[in-house]
C-alpha atoms as a PDB file:
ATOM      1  CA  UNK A   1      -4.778  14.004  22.308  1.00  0.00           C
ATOM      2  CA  UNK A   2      -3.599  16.560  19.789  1.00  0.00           C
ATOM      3  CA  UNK A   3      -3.538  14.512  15.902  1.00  0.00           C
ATOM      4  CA  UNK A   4      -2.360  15.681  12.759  1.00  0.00           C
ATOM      5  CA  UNK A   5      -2.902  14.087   9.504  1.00  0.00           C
ATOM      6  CA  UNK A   6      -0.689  14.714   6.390  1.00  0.00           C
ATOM      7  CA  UNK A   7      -2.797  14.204   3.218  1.00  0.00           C
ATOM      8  CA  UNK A   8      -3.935  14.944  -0.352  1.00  0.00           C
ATOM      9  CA  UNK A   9      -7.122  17.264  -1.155  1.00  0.00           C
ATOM     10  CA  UNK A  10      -8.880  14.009  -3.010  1.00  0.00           C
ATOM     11  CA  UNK A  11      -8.697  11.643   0.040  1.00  0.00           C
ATOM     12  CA  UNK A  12     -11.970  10.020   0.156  1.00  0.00           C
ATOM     13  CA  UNK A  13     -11.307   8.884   3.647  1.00  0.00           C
ATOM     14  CA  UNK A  14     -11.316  12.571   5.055  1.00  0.00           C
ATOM     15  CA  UNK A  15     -14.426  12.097   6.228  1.00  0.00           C
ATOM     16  CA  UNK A  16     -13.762  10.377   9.216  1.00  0.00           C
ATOM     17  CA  UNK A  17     -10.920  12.259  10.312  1.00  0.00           C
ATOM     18  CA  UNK A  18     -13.392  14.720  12.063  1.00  0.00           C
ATOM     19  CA  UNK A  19     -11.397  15.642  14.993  1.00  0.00           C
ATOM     20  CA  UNK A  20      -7.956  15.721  13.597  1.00  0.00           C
ATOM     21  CA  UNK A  21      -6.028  18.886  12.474  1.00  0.00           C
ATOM     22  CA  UNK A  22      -5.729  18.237   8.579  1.00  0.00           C
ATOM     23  CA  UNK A  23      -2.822  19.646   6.401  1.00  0.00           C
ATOM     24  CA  UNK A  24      -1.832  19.104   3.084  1.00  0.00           C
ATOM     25  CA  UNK A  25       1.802  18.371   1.124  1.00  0.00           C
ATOM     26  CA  UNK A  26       0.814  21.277  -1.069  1.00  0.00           C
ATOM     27  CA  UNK A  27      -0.117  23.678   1.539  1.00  0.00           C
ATOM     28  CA  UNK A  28       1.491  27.462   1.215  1.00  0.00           C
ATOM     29  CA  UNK A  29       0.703  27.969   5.173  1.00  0.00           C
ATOM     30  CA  UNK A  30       1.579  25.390   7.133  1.00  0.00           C
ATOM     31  CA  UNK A  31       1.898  26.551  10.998  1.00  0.00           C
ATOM     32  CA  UNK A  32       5.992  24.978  11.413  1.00  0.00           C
ATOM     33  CA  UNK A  33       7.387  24.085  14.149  1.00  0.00           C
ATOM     34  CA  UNK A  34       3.911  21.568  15.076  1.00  0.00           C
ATOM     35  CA  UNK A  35       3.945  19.639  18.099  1.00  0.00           C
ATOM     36  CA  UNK A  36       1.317  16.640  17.983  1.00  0.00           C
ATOM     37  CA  UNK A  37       1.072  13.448  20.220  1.00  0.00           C
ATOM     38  CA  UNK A  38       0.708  11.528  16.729  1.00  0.00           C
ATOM     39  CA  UNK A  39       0.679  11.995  12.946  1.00  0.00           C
ATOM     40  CA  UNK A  40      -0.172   9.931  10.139  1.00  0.00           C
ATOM     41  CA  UNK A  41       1.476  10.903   6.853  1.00  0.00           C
ATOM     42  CA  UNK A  42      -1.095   9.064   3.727  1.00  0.00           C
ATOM     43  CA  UNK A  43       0.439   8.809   0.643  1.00  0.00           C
ATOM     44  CA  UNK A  44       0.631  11.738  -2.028  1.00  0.00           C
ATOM     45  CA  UNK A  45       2.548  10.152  -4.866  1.00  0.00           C
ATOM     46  CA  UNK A  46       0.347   8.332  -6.645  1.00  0.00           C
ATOM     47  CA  UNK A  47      -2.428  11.085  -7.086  1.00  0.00           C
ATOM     48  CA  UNK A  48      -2.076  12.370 -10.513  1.00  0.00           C
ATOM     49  CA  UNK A  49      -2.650  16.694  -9.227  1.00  0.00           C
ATOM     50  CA  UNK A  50       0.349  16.184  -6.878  1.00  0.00           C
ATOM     51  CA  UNK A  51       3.403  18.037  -7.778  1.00  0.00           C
ATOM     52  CA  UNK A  52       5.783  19.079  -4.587  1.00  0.00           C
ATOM     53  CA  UNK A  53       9.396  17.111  -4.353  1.00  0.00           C
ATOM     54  CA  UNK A  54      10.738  14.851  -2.623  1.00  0.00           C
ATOM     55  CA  UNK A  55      12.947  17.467  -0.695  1.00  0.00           C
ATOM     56  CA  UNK A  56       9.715  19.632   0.109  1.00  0.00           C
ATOM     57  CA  UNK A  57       7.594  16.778   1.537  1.00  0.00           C
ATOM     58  CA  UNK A  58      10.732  15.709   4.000  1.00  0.00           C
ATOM     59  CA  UNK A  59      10.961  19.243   4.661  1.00  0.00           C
ATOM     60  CA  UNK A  60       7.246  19.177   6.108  1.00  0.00           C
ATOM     61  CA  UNK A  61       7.003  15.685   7.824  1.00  0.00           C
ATOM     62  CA  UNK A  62      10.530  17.170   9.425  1.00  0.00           C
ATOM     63  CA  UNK A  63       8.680  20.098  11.081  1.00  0.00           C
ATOM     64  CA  UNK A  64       6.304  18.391  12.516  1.00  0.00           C
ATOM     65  CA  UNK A  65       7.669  16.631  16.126  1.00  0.00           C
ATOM     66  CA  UNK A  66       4.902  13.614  17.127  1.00  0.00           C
ATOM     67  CA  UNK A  67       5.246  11.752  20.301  1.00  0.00           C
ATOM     68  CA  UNK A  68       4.165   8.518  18.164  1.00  0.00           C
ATOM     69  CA  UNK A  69       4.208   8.656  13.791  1.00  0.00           C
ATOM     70  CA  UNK A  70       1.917   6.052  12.089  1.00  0.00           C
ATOM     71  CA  UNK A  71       4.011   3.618  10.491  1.00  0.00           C
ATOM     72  CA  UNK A  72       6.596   5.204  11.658  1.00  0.00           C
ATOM     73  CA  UNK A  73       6.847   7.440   8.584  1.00  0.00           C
ATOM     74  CA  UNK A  74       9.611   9.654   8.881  1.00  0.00           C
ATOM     75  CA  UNK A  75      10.306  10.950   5.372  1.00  0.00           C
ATOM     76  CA  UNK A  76       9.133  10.366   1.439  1.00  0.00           C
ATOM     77  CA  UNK A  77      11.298   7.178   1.095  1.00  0.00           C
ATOM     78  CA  UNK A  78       9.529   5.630   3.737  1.00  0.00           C
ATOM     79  CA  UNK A  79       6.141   6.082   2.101  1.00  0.00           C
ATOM     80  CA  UNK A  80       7.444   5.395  -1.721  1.00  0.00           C
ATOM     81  CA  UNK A  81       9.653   2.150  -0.845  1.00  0.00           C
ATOM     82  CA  UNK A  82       6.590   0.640   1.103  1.00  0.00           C
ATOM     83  CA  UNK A  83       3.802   1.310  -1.774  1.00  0.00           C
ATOM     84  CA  UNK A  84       6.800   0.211  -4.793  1.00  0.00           C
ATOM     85  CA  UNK A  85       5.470  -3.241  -5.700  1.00  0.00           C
ATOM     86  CA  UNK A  86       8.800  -4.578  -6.491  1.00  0.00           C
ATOM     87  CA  UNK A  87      10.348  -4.156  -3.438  1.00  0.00           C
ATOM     88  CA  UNK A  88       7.144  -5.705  -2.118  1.00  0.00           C
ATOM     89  CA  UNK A  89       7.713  -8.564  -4.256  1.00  0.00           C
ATOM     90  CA  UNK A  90      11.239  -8.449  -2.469  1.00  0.00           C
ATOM     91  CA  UNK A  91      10.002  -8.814   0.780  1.00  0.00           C
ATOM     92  CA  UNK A  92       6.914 -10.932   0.279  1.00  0.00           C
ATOM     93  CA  UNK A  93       7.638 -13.540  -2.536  1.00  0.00           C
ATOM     94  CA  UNK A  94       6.719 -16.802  -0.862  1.00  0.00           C
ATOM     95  CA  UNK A  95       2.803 -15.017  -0.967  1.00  0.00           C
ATOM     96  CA  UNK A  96       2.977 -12.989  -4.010  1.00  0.00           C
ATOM     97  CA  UNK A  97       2.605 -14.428  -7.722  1.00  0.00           C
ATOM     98  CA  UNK A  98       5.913 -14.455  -9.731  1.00  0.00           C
ATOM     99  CA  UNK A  99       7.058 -11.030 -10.610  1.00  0.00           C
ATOM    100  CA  UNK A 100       9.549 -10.005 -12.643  1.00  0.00           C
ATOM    101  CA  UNK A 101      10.837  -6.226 -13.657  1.00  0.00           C
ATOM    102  CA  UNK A 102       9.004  -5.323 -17.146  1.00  0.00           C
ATOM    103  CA  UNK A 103      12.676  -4.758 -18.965  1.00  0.00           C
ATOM    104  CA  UNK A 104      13.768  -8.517 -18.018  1.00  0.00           C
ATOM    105  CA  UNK A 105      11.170 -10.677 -19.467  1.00  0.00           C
ATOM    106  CA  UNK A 106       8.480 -10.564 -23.188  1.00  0.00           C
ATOM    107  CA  UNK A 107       5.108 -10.048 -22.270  1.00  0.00           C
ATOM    108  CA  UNK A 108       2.857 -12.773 -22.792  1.00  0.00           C
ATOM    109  CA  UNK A 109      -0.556 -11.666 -23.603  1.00  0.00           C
ATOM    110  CA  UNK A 110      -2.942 -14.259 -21.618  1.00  0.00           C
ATOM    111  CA  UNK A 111      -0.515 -15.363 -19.144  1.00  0.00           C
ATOM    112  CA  UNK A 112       0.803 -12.233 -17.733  1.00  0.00           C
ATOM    113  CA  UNK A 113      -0.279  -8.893 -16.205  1.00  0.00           C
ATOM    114  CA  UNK A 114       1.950  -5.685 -16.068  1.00  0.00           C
ATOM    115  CA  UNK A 115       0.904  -2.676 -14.202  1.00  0.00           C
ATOM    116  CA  UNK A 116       3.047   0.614 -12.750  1.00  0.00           C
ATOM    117  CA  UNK A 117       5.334  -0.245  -9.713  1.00  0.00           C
ATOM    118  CA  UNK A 118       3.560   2.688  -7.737  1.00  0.00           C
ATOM    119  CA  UNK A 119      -0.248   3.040  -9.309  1.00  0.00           C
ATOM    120  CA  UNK A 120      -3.492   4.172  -8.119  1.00  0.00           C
ATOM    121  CA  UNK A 121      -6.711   2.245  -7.184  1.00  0.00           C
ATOM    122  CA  UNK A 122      -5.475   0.054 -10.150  1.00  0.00           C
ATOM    123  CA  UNK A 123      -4.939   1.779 -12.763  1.00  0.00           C
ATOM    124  CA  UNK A 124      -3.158   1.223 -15.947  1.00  0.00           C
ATOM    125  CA  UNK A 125      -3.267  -2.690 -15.713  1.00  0.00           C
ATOM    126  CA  UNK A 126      -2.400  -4.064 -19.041  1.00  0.00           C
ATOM    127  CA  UNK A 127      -3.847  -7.388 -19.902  1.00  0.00           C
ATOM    128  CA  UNK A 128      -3.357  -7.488 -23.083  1.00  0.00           C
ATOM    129  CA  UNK A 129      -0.358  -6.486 -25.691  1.00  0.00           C
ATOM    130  CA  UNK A 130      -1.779  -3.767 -27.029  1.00  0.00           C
ATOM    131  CA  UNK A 131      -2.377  -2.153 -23.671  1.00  0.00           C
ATOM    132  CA  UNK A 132       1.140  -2.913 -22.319  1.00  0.00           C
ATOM    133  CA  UNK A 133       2.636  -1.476 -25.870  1.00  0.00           C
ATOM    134  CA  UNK A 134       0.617   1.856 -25.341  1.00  0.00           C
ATOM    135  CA  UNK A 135       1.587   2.165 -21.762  1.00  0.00           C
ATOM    136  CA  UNK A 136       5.431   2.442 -22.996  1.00  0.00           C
ATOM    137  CA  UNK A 137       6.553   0.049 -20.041  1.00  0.00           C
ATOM    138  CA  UNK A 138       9.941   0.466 -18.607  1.00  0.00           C
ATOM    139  CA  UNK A 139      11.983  -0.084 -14.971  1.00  0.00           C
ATOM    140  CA  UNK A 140       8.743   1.695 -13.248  1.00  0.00           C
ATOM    141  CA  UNK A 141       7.316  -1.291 -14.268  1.00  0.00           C
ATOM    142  CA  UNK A 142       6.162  -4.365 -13.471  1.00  0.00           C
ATOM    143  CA  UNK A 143       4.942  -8.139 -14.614  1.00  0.00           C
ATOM    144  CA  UNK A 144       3.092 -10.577 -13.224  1.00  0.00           C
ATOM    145  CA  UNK A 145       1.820 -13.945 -13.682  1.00  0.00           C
ATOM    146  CA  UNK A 146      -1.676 -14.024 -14.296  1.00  0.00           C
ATOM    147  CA  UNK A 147      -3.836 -15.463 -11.476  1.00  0.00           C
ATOM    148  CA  UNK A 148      -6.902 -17.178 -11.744  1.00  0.00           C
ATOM    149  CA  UNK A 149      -8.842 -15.994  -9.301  1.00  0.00           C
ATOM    150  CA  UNK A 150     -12.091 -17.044  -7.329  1.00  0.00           C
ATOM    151  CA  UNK A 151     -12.286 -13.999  -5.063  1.00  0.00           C
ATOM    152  CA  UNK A 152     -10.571 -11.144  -4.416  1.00  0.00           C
ATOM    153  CA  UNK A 153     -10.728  -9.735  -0.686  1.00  0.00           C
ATOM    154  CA  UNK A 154      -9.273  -6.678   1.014  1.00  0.00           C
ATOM    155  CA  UNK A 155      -8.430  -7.489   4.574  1.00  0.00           C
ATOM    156  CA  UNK A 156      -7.439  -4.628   6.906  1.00  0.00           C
ATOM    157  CA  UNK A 157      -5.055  -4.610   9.569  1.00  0.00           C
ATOM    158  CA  UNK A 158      -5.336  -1.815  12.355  1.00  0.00           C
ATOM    159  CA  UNK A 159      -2.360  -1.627  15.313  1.00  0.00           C
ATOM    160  CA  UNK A 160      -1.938  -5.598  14.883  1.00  0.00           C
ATOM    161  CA  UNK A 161      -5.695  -6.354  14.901  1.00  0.00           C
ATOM    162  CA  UNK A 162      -7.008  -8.759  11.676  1.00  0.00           C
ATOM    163  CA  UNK A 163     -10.563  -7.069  11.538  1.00  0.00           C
ATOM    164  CA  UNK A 164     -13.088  -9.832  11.539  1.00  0.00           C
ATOM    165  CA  UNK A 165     -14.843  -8.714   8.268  1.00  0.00           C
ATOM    166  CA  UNK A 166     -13.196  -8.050   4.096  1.00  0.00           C
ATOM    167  CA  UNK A 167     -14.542  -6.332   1.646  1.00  0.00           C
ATOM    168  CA  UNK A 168     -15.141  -8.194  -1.526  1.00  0.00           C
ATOM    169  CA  UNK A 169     -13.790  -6.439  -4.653  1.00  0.00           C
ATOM    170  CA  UNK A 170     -14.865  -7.260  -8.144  1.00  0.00           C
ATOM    171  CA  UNK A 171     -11.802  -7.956 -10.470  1.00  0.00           C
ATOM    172  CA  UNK A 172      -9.907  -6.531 -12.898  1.00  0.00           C
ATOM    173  CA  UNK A 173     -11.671  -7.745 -16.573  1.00  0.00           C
ATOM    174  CA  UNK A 174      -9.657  -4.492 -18.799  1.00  0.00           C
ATOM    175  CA  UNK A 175      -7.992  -1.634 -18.073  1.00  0.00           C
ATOM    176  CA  UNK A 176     -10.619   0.552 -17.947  1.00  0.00           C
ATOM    177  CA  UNK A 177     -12.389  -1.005 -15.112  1.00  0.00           C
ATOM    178  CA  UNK A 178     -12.935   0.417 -11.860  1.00  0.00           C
ATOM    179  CA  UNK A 179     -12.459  -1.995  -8.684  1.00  0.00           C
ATOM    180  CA  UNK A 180     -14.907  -1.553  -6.522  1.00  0.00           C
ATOM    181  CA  UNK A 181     -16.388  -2.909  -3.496  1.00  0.00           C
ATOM    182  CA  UNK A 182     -19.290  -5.042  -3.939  1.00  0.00           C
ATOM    183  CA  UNK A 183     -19.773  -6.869  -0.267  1.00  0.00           C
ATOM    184  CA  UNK A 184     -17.747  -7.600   2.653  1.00  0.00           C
ATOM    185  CA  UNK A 185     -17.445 -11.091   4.622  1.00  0.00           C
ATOM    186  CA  UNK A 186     -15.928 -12.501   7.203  1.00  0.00           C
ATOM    187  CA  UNK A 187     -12.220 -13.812   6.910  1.00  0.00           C
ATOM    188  CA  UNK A 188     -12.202 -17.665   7.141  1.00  0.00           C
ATOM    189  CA  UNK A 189      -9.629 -19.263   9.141  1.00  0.00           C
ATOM    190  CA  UNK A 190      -6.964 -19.783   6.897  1.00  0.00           C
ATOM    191  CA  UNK A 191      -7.457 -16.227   5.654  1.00  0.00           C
ATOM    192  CA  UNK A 192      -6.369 -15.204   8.981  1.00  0.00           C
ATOM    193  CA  UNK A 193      -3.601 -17.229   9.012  1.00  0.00           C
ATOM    194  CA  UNK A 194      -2.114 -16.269   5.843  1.00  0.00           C
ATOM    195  CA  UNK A 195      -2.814 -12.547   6.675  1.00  0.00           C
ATOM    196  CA  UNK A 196      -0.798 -12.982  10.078  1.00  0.00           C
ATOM    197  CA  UNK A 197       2.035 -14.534   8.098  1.00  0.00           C
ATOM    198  CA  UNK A 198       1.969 -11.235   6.109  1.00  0.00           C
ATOM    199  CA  UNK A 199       1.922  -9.291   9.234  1.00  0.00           C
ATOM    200  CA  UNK A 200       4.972 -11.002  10.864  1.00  0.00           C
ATOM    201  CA  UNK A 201       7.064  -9.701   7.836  1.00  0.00           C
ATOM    202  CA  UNK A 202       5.641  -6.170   8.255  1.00  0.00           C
ATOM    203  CA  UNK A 203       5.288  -5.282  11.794  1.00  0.00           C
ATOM    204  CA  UNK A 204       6.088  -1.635  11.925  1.00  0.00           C
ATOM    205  CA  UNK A 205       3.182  -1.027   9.735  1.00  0.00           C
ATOM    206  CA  UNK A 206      -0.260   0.241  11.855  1.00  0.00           C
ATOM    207  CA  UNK A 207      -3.038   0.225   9.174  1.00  0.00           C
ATOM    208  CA  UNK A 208      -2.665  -1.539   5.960  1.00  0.00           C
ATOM    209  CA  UNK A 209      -4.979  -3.028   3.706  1.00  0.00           C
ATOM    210  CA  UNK A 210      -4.164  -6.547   2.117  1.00  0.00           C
ATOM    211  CA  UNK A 211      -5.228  -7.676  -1.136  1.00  0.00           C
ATOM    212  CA  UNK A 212      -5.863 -11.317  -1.496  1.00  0.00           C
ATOM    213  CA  UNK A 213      -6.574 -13.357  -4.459  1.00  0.00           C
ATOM    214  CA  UNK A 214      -8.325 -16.775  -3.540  1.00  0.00           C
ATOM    215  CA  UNK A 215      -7.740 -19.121  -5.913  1.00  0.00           C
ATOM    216  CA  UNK A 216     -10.037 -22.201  -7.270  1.00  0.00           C
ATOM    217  CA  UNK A 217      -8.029 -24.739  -5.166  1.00  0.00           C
ATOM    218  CA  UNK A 218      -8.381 -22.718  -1.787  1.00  0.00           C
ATOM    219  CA  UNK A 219      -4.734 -21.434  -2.079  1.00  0.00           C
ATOM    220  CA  UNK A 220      -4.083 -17.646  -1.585  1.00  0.00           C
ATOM    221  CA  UNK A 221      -1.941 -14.948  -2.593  1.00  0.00           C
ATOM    222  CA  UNK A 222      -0.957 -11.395  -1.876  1.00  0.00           C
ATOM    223  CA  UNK A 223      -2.093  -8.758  -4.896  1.00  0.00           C
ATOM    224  CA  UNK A 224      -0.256  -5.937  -3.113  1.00  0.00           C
ATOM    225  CA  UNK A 225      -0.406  -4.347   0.092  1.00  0.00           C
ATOM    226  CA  UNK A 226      -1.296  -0.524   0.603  1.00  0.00           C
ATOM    227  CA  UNK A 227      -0.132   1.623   3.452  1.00  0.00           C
ATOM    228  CA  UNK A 228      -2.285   3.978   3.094  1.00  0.00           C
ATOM    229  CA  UNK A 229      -5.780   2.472   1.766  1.00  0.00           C
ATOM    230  CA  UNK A 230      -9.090   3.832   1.107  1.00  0.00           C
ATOM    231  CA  UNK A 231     -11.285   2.933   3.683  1.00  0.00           C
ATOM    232  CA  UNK A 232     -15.242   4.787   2.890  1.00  0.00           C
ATOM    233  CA  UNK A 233     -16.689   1.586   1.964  1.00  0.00           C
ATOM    234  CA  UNK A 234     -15.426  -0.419   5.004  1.00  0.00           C
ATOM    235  CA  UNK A 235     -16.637   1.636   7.698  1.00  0.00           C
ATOM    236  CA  UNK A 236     -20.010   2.169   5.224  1.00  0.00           C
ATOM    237  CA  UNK A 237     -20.679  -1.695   5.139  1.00  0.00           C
ATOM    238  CA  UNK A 238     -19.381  -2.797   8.393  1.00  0.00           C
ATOM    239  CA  UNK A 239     -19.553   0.266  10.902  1.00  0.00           C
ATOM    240  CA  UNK A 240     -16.113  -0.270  12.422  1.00  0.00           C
ATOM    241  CA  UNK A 241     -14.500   3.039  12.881  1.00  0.00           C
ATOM    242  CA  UNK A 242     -10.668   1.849  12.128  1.00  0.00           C
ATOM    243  CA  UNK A 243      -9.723   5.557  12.889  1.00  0.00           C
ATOM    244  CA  UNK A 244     -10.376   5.213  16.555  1.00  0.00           C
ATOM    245  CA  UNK A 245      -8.723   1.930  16.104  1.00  0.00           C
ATOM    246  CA  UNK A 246      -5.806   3.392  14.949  1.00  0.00           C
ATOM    247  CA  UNK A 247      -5.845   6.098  17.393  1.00  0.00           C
ATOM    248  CA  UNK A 248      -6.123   3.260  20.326  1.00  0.00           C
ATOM    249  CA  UNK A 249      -4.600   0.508  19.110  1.00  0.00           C
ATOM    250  CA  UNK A 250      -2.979  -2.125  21.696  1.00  0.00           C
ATOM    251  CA  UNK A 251       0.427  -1.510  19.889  1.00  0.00           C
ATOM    252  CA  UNK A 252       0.244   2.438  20.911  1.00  0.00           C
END
């Protein structure tokens, strides 16, 4: 099986693409027209070095002719209008904490969050006024109520398979914290559950990685979902390849 990945240079999850043929968005000698029996396009907008358009990126992913695309990427929309938080708000509300845009509502130090409608690894959270001020918030925006949360999880989803196993993420305490993964666990029942209801809105997606917030009473809710997530620490703590997953997935 020939596989191509489309990628930035700071992907941490490189690694374990051993046997795929790796290209980047930014690459000056790309070998056009490229056959492959599948390609996975990860996402380049929210790393900070990036700088191609929006015309050269469709340009690439157009050159390249896969028997089967992960996620069924076909362009930069695709990619950007999956990763936007608001229009995941739009499509997952009944899971998601409210959320409004930033222009339509005062922050409320204490009681709301605000963070970038496309961000990285979260960064630039604002929790408090003087953060959101300094940020300059507008329509790329967004606000959230604040959650209390008892855990926060990552649960991954490979080809319609709920891996057995999250990683455990320490939270957000300002905005120059780092998330990072401290543990995984398994997914309790009604983890599952509400991760499948997820799922059923998103089917066309092959390998995303949820974001839960468990709450003090049990109850659960969607941070934000990521196409294309970071995966090092996963495979590091648990040993499950979710590459060769992906590549043999029961939805191939």
């Amino acid at each position: 099986m020939r596989k191509a990945l489309l990628t930035t240079r700071n992907d941490l999850s490189l690694p374990f693409f051993a046997d795929w043929e790796i290209y980047f968005y930014d690459s000056a000698e790309f070998p056009a027209p490229l056959e492959v029996d599948l390609l996975y396009c990860r996402d380049p907008f929210n790393q900070p070095d990036f700088t191609p358009d929006k015309r050269e990126i469709d340009q690439l992913i157009s050159s390249i002719h896969p028997s089967y695309s992960i996620d069924h990427i076909s362009n930069f929309s695709d990619m950007r209008d999956f990763e936007d938080k608001w229009r995941q708000y739009q499509r997952y509300r009944d899971f998601m904490p409210v959320t409004w845009l930033a222009p339509d509502v005062e922050f409320q130090e204490g009681a709301m969050i605000a963070k970038p409608r496309i961000s990285q690894r979260a960064k630039n959270i604002c929790l408090t006024e003087a953060d959101y001020e300094a940020h300059h918030p507008d329509e790329n925006w967004i606000i959230q109520e604040k959650m209390e949360i008892r855990e926060e999880l990552r649960a991954y989803v490979v080809r319609g398979e709920i891996l057995p196993d999250a990683t455990i993420k320490s939270s957000k305490t300002s905005d120059g914290d780092k998330v990072k993964v401290i543990g995984t666990r398994p997914l309790q029942a009604p983890e599952r559950d509400f991760v499948a209801q997820l799922m059923a809105k998103m089917p066309e997606i092959d390998l995303v990685g949820l974001d839960l917030a468990i709450l003090p009473d049990g109850g659960m809710r969607l941070i934000e979902a990521n196409r294309s997530p970071q995966f090092k620490r996963y495979i590091e703590f648990t040993g499950i390849n979710l590459i060769e997953r992906l590549e043999n997935g029961k939805n191939t």
